[in-house]
PDB file of N, CA and C in Angstrom:
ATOM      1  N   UNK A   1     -91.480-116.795 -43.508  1.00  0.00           N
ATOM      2  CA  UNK A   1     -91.805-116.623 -42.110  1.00  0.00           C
ATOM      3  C   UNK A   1     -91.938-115.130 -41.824  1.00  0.00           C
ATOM      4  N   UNK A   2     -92.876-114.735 -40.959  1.00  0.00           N
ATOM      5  CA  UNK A   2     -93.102-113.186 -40.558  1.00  0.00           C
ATOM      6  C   UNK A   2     -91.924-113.359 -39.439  1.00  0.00           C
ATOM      7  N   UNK A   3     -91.134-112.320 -39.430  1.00  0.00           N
ATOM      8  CA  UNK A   3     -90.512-111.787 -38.474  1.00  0.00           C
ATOM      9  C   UNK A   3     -90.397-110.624 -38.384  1.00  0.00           C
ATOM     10  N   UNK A   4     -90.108-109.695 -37.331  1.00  0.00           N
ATOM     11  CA  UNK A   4     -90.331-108.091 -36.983  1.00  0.00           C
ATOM     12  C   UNK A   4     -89.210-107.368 -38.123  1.00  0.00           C
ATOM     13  N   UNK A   5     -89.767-106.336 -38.807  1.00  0.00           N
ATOM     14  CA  UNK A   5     -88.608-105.956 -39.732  1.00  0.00           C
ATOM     15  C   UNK A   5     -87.177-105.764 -39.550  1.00  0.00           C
ATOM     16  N   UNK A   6     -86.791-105.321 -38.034  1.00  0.00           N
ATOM     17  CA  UNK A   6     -85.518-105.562 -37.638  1.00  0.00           C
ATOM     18  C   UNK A   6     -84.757-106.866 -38.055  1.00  0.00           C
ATOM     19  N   UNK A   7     -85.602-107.670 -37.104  1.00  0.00           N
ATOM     20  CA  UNK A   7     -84.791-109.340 -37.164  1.00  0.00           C
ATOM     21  C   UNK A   7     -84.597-109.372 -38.232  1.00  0.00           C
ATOM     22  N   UNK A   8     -85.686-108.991 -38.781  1.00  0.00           N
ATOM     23  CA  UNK A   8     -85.691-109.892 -40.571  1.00  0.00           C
ATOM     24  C   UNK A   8     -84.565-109.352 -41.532  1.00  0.00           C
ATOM     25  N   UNK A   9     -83.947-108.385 -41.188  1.00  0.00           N
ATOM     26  CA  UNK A   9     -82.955-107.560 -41.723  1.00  0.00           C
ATOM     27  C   UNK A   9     -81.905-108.094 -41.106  1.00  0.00           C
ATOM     28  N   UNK A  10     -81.299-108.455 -40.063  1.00  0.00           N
ATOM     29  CA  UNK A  10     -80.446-108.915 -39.777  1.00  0.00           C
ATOM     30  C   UNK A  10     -80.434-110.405 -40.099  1.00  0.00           C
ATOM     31  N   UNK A  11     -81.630-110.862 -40.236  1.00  0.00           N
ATOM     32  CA  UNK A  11     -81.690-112.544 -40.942  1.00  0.00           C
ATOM     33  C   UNK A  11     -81.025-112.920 -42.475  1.00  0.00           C
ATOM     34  N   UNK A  12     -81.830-111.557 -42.891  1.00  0.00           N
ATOM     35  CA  UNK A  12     -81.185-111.164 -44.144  1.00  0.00           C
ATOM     36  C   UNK A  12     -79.612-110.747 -44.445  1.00  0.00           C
ATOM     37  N   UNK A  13     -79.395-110.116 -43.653  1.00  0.00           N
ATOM     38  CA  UNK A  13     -77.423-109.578 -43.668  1.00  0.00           C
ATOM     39  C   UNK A  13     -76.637-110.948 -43.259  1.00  0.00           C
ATOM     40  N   UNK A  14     -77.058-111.878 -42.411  1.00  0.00           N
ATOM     41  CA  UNK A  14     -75.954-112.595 -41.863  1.00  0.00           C
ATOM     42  C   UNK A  14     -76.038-114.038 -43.111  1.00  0.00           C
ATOM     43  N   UNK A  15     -77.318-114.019 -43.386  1.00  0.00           N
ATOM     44  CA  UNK A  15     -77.625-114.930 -44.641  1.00  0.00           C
ATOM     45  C   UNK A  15     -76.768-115.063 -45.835  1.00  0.00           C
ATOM     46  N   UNK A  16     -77.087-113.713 -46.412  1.00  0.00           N
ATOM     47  CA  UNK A  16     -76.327-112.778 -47.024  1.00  0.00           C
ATOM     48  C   UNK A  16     -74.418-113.448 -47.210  1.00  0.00           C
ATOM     49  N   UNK A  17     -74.213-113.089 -45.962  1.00  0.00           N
ATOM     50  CA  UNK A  17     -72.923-113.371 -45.471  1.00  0.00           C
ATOM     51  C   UNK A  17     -71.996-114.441 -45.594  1.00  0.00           C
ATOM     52  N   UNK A  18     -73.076-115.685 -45.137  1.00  0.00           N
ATOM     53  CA  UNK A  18     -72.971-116.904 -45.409  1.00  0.00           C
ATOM     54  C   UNK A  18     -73.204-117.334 -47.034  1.00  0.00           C
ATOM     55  N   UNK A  19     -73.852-116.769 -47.780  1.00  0.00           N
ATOM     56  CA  UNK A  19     -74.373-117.223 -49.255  1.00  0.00           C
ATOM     57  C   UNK A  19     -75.026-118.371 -49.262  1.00  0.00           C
ATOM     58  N   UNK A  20     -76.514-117.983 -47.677  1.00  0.00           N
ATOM     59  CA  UNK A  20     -77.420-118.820 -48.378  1.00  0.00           C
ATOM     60  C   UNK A  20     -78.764-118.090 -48.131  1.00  0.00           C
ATOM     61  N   UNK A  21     -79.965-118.798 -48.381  1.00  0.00           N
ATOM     62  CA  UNK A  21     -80.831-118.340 -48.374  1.00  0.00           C
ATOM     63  C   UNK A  21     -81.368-117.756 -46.826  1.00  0.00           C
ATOM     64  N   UNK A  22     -82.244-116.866 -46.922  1.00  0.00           N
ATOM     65  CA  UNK A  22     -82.650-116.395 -45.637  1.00  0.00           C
ATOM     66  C   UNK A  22     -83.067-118.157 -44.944  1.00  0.00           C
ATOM     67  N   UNK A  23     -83.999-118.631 -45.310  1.00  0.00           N
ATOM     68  CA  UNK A  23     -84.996-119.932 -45.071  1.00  0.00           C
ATOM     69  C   UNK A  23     -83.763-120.986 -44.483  1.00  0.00           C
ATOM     70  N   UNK A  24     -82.448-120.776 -45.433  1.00  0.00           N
ATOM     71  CA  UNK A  24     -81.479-122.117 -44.887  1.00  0.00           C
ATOM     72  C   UNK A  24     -81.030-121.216 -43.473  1.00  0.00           C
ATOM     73  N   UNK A  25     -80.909-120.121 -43.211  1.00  0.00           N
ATOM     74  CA  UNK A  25     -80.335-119.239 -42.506  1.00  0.00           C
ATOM     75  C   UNK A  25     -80.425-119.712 -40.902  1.00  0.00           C
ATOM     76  N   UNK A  26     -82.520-119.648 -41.370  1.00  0.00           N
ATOM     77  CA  UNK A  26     -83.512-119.532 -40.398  1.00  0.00           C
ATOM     78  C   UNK A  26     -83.011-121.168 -39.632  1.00  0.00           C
ATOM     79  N   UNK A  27     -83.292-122.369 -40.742  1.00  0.00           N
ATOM     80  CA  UNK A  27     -82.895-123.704 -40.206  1.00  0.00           C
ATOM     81  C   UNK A  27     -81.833-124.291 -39.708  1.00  0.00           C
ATOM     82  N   UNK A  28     -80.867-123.603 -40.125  1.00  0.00           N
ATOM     83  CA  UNK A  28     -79.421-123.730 -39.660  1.00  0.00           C
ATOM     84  C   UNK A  28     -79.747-123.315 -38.091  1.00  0.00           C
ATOM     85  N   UNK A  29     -80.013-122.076 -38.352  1.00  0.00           N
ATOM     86  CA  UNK A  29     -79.800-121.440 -36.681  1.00  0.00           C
ATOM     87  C   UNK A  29     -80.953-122.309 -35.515  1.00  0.00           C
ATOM     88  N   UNK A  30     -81.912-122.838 -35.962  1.00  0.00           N
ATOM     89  CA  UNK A  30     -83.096-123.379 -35.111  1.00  0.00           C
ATOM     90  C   UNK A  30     -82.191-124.551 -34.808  1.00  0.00           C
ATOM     91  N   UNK A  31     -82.001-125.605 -36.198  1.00  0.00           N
ATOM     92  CA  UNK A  31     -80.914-127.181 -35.530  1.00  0.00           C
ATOM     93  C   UNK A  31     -80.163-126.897 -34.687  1.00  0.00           C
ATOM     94  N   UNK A  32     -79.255-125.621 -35.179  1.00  0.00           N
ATOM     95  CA  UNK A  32     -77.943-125.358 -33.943  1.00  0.00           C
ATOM     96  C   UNK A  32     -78.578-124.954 -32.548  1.00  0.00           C
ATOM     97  N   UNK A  33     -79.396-124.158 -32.519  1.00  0.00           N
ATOM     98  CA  UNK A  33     -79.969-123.802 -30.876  1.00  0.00           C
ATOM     99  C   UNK A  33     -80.607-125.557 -30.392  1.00  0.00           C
ATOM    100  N   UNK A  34     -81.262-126.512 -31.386  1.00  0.00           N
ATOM    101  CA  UNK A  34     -81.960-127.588 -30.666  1.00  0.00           C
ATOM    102  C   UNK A  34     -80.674-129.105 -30.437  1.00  0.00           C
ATOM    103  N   UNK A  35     -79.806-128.808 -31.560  1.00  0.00           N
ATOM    104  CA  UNK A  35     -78.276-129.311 -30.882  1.00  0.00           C
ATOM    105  C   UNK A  35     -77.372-128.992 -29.504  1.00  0.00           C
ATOM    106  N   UNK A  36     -77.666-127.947 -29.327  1.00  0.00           N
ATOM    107  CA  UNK A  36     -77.272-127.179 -28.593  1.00  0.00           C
ATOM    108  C   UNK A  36     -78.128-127.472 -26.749  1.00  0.00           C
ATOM    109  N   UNK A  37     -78.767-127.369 -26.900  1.00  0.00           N
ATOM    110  CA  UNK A  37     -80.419-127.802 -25.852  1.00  0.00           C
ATOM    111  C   UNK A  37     -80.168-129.069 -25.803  1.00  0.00           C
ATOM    112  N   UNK A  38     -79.768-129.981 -26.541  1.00  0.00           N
ATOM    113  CA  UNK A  38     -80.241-131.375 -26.379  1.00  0.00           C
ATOM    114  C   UNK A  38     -78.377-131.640 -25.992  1.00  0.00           C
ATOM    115  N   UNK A  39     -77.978-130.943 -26.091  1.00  0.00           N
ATOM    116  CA  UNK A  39     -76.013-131.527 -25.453  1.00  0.00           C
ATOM    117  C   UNK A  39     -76.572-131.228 -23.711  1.00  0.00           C
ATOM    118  N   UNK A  40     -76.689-129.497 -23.518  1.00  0.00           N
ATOM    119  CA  UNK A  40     -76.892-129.375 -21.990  1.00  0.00           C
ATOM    120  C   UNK A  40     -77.835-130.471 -21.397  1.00  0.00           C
ATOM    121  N   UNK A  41     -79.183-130.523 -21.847  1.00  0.00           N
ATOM    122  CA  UNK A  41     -79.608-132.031 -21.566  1.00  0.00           C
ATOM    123  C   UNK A  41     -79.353-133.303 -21.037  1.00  0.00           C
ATOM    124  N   UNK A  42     -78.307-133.043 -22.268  1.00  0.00           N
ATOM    125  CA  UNK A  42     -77.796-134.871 -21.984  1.00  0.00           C
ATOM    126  C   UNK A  42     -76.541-134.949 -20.582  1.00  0.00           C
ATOM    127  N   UNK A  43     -76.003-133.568 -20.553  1.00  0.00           N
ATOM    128  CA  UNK A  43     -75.076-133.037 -20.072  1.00  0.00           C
ATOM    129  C   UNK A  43     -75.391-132.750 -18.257  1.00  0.00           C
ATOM    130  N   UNK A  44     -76.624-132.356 -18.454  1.00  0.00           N
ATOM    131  CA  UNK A  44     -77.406-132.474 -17.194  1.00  0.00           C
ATOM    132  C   UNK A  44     -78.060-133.753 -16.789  1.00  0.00           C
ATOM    133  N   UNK A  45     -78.344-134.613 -17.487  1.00  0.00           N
ATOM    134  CA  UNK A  45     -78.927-136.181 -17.396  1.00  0.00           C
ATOM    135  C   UNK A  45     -77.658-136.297 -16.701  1.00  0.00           C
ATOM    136  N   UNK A  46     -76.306-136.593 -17.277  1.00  0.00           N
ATOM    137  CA  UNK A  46     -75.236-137.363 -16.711  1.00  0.00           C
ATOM    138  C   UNK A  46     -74.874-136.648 -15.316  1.00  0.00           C
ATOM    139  N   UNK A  47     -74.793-135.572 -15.435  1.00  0.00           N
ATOM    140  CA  UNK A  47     -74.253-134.629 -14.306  1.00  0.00           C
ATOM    141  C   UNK A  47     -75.439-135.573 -12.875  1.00  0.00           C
ATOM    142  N   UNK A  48     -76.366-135.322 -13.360  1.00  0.00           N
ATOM    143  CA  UNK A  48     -77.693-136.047 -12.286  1.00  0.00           C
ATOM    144  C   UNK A  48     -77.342-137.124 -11.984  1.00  0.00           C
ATOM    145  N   UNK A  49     -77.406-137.730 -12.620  1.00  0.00           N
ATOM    146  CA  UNK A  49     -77.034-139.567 -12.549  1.00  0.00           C
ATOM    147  C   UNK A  49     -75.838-139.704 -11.751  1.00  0.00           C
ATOM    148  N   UNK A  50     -74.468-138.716 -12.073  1.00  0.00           N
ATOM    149  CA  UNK A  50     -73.657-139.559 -11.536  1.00  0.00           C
ATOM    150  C   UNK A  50     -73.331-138.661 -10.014  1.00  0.00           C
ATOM    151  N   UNK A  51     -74.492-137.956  -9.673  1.00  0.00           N
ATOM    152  CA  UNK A  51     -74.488-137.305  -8.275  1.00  0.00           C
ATOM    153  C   UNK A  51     -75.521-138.224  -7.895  1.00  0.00           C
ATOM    154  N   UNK A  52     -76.403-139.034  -8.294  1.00  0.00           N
ATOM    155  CA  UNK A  52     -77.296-139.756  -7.576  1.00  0.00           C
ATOM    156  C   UNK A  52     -76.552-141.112  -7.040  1.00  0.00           C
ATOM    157  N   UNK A  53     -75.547-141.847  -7.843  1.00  0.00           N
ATOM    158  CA  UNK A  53     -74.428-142.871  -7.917  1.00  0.00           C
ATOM    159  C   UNK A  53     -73.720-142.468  -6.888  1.00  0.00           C
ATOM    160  N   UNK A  54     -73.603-141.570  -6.533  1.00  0.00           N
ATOM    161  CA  UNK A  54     -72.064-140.909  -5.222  1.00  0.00           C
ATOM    162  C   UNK A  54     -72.977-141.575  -4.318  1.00  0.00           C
ATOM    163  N   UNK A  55     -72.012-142.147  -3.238  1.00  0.00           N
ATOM    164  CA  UNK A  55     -72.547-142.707  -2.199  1.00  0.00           C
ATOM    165  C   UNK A  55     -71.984-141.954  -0.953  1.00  0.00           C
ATOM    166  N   UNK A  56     -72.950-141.298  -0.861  1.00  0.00           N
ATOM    167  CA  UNK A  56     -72.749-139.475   0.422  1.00  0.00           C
ATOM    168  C   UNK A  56     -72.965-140.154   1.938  1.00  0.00           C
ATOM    169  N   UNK A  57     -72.261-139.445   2.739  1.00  0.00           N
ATOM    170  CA  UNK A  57     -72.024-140.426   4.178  1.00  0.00           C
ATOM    171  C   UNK A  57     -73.482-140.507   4.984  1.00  0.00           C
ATOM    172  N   UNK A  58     -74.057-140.308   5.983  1.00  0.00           N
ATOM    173  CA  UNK A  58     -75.097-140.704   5.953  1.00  0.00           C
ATOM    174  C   UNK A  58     -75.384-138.887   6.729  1.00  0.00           C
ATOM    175  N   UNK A  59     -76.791-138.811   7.171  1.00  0.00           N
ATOM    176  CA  UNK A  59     -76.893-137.853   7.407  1.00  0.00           C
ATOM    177  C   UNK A  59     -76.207-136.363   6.644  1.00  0.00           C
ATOM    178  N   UNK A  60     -76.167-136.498   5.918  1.00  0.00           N
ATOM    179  CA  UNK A  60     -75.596-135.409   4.568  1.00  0.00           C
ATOM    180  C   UNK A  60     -75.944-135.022   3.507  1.00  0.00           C
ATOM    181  N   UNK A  61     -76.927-133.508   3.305  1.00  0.00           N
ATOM    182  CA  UNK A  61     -77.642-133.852   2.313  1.00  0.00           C
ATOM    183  C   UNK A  61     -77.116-134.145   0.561  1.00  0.00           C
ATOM    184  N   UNK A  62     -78.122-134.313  -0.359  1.00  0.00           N
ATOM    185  CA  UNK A  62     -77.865-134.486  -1.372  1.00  0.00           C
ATOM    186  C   UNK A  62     -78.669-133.408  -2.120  1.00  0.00           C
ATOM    187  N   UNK A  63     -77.273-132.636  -2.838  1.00  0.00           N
ATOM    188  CA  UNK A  63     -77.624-131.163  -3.550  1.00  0.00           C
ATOM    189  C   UNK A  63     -77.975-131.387  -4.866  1.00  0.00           C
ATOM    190  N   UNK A  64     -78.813-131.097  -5.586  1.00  0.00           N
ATOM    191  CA  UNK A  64     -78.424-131.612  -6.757  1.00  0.00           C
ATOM    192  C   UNK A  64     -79.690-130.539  -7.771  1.00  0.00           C
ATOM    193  N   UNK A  65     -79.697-130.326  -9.217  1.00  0.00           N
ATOM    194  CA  UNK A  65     -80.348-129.485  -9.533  1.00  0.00           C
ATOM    195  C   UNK A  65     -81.080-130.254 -10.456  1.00  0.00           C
ATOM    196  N   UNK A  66     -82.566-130.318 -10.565  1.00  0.00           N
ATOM    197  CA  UNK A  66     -83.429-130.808 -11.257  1.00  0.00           C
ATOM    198  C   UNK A  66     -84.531-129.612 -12.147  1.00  0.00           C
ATOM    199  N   UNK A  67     -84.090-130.170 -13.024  1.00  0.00           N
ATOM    200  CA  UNK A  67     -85.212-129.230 -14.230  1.00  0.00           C
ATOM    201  C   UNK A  67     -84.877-127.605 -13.734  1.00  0.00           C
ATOM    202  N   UNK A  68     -83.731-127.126 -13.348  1.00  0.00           N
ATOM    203  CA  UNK A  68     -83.522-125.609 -13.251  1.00  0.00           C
ATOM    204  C   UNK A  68     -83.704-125.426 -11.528  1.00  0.00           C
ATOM    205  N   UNK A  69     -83.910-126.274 -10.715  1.00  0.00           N
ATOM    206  CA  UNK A  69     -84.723-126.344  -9.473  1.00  0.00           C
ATOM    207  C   UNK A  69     -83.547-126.636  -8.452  1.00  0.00           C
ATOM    208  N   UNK A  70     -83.052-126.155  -7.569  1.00  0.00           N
ATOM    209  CA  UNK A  70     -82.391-126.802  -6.537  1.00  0.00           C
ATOM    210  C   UNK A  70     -82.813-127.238  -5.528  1.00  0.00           C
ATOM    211  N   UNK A  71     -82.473-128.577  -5.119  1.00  0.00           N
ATOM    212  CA  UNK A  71     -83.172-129.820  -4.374  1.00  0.00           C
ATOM    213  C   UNK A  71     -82.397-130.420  -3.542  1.00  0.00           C
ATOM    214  N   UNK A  72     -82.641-130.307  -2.598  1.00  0.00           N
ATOM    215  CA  UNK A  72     -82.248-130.621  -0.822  1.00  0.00           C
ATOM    216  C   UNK A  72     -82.814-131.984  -0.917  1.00  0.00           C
ATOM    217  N   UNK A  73     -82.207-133.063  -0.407  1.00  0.00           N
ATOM    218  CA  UNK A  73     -82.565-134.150  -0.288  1.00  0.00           C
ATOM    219  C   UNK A  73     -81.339-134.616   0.928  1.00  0.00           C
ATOM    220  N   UNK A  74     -82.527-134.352   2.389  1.00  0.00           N
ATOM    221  CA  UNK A  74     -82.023-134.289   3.359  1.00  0.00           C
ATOM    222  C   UNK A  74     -82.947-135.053   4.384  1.00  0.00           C
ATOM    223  N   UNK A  75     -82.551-136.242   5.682  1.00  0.00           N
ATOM    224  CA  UNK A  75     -83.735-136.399   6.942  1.00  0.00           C
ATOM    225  C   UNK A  75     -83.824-135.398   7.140  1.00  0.00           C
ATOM    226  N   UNK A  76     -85.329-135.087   7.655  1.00  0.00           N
ATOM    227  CA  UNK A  76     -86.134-134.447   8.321  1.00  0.00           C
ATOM    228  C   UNK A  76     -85.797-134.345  10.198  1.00  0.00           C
ATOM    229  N   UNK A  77     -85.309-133.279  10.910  1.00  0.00           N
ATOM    230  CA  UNK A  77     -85.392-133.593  12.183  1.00  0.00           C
ATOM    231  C   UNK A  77     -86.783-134.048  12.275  1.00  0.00           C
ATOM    232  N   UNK A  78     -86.407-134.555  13.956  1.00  0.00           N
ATOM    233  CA  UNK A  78     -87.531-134.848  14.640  1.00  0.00           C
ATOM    234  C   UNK A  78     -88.487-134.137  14.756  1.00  0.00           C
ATOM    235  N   UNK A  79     -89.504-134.508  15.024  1.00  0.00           N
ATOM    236  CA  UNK A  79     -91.135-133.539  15.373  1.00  0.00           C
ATOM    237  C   UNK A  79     -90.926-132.336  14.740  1.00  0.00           C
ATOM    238  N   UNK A  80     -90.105-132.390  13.230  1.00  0.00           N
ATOM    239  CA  UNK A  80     -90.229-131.858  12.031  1.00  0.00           C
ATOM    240  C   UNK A  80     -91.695-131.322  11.587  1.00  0.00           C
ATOM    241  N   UNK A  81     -92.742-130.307  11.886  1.00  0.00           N
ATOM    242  CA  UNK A  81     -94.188-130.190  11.819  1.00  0.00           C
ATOM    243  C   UNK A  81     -94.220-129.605  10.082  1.00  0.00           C
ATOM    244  N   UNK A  82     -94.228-130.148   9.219  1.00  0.00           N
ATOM    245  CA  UNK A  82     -94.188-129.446   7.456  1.00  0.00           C
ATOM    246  C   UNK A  82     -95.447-128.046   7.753  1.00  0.00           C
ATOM    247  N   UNK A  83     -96.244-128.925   7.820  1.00  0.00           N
ATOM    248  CA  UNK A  83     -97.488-127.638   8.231  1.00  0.00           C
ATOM    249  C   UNK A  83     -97.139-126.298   9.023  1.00  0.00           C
ATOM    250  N   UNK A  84     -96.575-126.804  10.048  1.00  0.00           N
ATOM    251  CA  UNK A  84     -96.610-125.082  10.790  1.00  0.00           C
ATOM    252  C   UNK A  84     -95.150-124.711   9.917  1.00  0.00           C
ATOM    253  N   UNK A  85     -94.595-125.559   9.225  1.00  0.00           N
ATOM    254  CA  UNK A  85     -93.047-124.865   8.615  1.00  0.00           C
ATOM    255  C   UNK A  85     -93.781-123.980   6.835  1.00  0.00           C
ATOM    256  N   UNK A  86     -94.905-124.613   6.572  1.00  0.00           N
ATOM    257  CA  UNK A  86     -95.571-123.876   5.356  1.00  0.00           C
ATOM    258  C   UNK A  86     -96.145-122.557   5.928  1.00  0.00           C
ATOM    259  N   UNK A  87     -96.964-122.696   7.276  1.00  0.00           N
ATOM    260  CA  UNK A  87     -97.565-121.505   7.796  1.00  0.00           C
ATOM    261  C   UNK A  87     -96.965-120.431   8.054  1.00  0.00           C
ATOM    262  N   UNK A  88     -95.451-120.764   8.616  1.00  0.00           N
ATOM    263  CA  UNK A  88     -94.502-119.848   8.972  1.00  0.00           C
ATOM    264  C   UNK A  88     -93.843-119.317   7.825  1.00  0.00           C
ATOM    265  N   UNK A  89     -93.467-119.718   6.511  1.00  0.00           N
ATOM    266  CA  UNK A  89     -93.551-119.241   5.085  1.00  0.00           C
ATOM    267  C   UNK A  89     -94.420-118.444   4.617  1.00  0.00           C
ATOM    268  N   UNK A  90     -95.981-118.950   4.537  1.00  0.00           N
ATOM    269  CA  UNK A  90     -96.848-117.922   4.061  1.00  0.00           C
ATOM    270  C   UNK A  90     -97.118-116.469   5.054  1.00  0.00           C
ATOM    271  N   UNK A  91     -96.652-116.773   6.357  1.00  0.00           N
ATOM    272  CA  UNK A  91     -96.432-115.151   7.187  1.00  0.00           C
ATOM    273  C   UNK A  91     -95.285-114.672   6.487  1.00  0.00           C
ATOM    274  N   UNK A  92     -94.387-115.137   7.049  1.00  0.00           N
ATOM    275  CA  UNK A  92     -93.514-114.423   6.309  1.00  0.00           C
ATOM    276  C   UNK A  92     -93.296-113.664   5.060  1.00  0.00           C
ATOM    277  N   UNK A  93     -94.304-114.237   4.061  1.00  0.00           N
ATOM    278  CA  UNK A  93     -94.358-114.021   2.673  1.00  0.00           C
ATOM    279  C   UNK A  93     -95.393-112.948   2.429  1.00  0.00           C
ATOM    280  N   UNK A  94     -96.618-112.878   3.523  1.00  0.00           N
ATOM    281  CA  UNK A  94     -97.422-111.917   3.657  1.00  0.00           C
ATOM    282  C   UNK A  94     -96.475-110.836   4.291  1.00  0.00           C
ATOM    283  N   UNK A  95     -96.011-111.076   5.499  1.00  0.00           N
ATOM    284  CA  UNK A  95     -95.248-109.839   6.132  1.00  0.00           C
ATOM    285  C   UNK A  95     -94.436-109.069   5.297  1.00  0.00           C
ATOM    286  N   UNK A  96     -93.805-109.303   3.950  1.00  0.00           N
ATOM    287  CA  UNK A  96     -92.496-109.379   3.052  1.00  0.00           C
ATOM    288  C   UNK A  96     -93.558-107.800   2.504  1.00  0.00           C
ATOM    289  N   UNK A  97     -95.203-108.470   1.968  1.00  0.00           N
ATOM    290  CA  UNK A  97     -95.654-108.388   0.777  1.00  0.00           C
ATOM    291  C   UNK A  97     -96.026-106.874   1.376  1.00  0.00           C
ATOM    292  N   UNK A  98     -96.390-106.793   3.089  1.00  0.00           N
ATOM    293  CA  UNK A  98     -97.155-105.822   3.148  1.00  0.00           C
ATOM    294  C   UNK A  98     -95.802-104.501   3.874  1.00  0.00           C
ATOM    295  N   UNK A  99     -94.639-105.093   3.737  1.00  0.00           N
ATOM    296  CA  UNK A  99     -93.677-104.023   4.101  1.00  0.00           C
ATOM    297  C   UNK A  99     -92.833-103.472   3.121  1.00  0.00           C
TER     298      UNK A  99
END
């Protein structure tokens, strides 16, 4: 594998270290980062699930974080207008941009 001569030197020393090959070095460390990814995952699946299961009183929102995203899941007041609430965002976001 090409890697920048730095890395590859330190791929090499910690390899080294261990007494195995650079290549087992490289695969070891990729399984462990995709072991690793797939626990928070599963870890975040359950965390989700069992905040969707809570049965929250009424009018109260539901916080909860999806794909890195935090998500309001709340009624809408009345004569709630989304449109003039996007319009009043993109001023704002212009006003932000030009001060």
């Amino acid at each position: 594998m090409n890697f920048p001569p730095q890395l590859q030197q330190k791929i090499e020393k910690w390899a080294n270290s261990q007494g195995i090959s650079t290549e087992q070095f490289v695969l070891q460390a990729i399984a462990e980062k995709i072991a690793t990814l797939s626990q928070q995952v599963t870890e975040e699946h359950t965390q989700q699930n069992s905040e969707i299961t809570n049965v929250l009183p009424l009018n109260q929102p539901n916080i909860y974080r999806k794909e890195g995203i935090l998500v309001v899941e709340a009624e809408l007041p009345e004569n709630f207008d989304v449109n003039a609430f996007i319009d009043e965002l993109r001023e704002e976001r212009i006003q932000d941009r030009i001060t």
